[in-house]
C-alpha atoms as a PDB file:
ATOM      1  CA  UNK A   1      -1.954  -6.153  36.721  1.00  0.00           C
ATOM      2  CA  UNK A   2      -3.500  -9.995  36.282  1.00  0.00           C
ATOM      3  CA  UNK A   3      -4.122 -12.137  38.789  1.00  0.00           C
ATOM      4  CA  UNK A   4      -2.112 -15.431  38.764  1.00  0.00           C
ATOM      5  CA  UNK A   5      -4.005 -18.375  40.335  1.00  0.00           C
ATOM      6  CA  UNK A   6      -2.826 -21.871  41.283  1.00  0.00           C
ATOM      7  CA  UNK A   7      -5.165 -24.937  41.839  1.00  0.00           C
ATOM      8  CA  UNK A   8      -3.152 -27.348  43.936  1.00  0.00           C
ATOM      9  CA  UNK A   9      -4.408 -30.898  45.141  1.00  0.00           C
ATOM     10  CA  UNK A  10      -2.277 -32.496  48.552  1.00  0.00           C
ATOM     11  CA  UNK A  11      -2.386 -35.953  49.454  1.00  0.00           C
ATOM     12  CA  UNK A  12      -0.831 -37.315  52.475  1.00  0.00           C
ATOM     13  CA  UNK A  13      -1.780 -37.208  55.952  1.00  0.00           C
ATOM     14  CA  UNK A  14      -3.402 -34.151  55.258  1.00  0.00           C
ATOM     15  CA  UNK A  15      -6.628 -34.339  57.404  1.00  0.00           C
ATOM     16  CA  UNK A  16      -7.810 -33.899  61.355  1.00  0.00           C
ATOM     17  CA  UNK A  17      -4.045 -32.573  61.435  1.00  0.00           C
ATOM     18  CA  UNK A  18      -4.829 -28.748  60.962  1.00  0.00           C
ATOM     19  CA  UNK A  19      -3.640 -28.432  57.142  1.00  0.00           C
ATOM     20  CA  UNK A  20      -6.543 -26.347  55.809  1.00  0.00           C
ATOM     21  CA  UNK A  21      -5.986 -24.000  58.644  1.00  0.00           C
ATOM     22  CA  UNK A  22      -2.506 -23.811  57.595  1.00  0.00           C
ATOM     23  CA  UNK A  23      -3.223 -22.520  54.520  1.00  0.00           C
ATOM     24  CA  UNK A  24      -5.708 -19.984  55.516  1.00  0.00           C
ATOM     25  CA  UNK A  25      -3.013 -18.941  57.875  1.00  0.00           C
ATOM     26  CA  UNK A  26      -0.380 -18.650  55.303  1.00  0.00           C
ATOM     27  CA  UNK A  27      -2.144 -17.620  52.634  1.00  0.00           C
ATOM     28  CA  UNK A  28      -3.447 -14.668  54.589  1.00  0.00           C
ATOM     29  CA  UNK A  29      -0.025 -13.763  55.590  1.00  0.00           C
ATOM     30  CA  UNK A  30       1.238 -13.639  52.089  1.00  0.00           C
ATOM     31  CA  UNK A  31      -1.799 -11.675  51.137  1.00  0.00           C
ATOM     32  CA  UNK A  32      -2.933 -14.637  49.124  1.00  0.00           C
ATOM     33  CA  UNK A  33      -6.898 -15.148  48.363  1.00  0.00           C
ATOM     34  CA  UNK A  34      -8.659 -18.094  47.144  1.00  0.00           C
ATOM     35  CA  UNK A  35      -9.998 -20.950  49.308  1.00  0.00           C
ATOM     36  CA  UNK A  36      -9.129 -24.128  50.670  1.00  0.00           C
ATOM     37  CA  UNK A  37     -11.321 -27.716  51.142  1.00  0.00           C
ATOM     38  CA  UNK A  38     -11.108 -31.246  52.100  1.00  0.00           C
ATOM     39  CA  UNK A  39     -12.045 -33.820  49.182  1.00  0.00           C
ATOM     40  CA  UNK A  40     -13.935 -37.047  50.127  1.00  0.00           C
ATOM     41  CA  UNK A  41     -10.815 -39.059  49.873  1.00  0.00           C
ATOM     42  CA  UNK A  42      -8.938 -37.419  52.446  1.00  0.00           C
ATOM     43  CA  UNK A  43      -7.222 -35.170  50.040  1.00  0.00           C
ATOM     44  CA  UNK A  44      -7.227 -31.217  50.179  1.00  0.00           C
ATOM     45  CA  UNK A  45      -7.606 -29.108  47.074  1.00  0.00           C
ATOM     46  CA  UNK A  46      -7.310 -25.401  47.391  1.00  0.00           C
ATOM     47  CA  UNK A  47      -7.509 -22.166  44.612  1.00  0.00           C
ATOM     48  CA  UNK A  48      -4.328 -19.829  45.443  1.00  0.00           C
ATOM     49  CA  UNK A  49      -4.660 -16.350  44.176  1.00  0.00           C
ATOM     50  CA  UNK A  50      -2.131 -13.610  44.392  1.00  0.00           C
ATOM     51  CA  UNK A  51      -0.810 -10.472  42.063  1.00  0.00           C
ATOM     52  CA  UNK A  52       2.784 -11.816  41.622  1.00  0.00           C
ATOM     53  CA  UNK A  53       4.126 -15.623  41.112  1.00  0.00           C
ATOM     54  CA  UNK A  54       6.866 -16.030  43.359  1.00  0.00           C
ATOM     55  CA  UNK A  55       4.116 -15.108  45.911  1.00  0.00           C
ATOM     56  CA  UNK A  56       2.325 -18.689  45.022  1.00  0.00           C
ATOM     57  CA  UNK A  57       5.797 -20.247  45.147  1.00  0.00           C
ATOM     58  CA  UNK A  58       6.712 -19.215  48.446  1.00  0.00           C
ATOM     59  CA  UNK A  59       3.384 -20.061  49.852  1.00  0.00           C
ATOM     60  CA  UNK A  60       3.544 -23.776  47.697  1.00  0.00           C
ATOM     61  CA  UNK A  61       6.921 -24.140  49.335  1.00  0.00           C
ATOM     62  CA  UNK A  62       5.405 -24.112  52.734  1.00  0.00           C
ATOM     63  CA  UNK A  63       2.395 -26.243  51.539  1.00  0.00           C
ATOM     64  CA  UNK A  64       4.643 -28.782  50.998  1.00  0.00           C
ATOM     65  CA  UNK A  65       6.044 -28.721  54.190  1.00  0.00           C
ATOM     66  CA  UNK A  66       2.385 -28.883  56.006  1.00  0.00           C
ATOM     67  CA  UNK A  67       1.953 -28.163  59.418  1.00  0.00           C
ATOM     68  CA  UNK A  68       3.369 -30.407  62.686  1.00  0.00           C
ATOM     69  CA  UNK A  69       1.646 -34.111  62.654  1.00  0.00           C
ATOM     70  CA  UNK A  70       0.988 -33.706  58.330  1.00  0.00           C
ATOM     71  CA  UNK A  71       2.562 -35.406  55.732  1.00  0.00           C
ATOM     72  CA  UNK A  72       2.590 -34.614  52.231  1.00  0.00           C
ATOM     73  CA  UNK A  73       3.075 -37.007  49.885  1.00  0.00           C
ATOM     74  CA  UNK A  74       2.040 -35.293  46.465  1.00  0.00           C
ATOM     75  CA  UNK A  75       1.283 -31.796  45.727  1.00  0.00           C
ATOM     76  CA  UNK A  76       0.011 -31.208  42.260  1.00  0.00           C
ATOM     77  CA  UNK A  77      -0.012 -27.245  40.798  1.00  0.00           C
ATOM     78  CA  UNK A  78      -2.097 -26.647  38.142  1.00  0.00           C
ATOM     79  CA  UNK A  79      -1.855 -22.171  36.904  1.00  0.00           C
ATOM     80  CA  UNK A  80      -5.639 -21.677  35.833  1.00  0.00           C
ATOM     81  CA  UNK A  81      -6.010 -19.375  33.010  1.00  0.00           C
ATOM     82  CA  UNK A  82      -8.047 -16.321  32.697  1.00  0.00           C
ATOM     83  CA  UNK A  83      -9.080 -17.172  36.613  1.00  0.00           C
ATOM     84  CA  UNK A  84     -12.596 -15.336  38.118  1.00  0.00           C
ATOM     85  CA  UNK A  85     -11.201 -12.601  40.468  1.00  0.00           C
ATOM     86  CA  UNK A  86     -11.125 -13.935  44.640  1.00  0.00           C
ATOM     87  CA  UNK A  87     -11.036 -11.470  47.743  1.00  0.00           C
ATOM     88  CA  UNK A  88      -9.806 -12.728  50.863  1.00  0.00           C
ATOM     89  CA  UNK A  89      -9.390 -16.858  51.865  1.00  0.00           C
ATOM     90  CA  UNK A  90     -11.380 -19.028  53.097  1.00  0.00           C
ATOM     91  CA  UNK A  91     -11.939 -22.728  54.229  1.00  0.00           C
ATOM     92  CA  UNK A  92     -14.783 -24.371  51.975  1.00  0.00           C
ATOM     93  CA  UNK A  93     -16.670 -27.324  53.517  1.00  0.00           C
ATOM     94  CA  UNK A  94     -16.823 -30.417  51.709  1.00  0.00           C
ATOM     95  CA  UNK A  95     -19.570 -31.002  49.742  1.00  0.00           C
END
């Protein structure tokens, strides 16, 4: 079976209010891999990686949500094709 990735990009109040950590936390849950960051302008872009679709959906839904003291005010999904196989998630530091 293929691997269906999403590359998503939040803005908001999306930083020093937990959000990365709420993906890792979900996306863990839902058995999703990939990895999560914050951007220089106070964005968060994150690779979502899963076997089925309605997997990424479900975990997007919450994404859009965000975690207490976040607010989302865009969340853009882009499905990457012929993605580079991820295990487990992580958070990325900033470059």
């Amino acid at each position: 079976m293929s691997k269906v990735t999403y590359k998503i990009h939040v803005t908001g109040h999306v930083q020093g209010v937990g959000y990365r950590d709420f993906v890792r936390c979900n996306a863990r849950e839902l058995d999703v891999s990939g990895w999560v960051r914050n951007e220089a302008d106070r964005s968060v872009s994150a690779l979502l990686q899963a076997d089925e679709e309605a997997v990424l959906e479900q975990l997007v839904g919450r994404l859009r949500q965000g975690p207490p003291g976040s607010r989302v005010d865009q969340l853009l999904v882009e499905v990457m094709p012929d993605p580079d196989a991820y295990t487990g998630f992580r958070v990325v530091h900033s470059s």
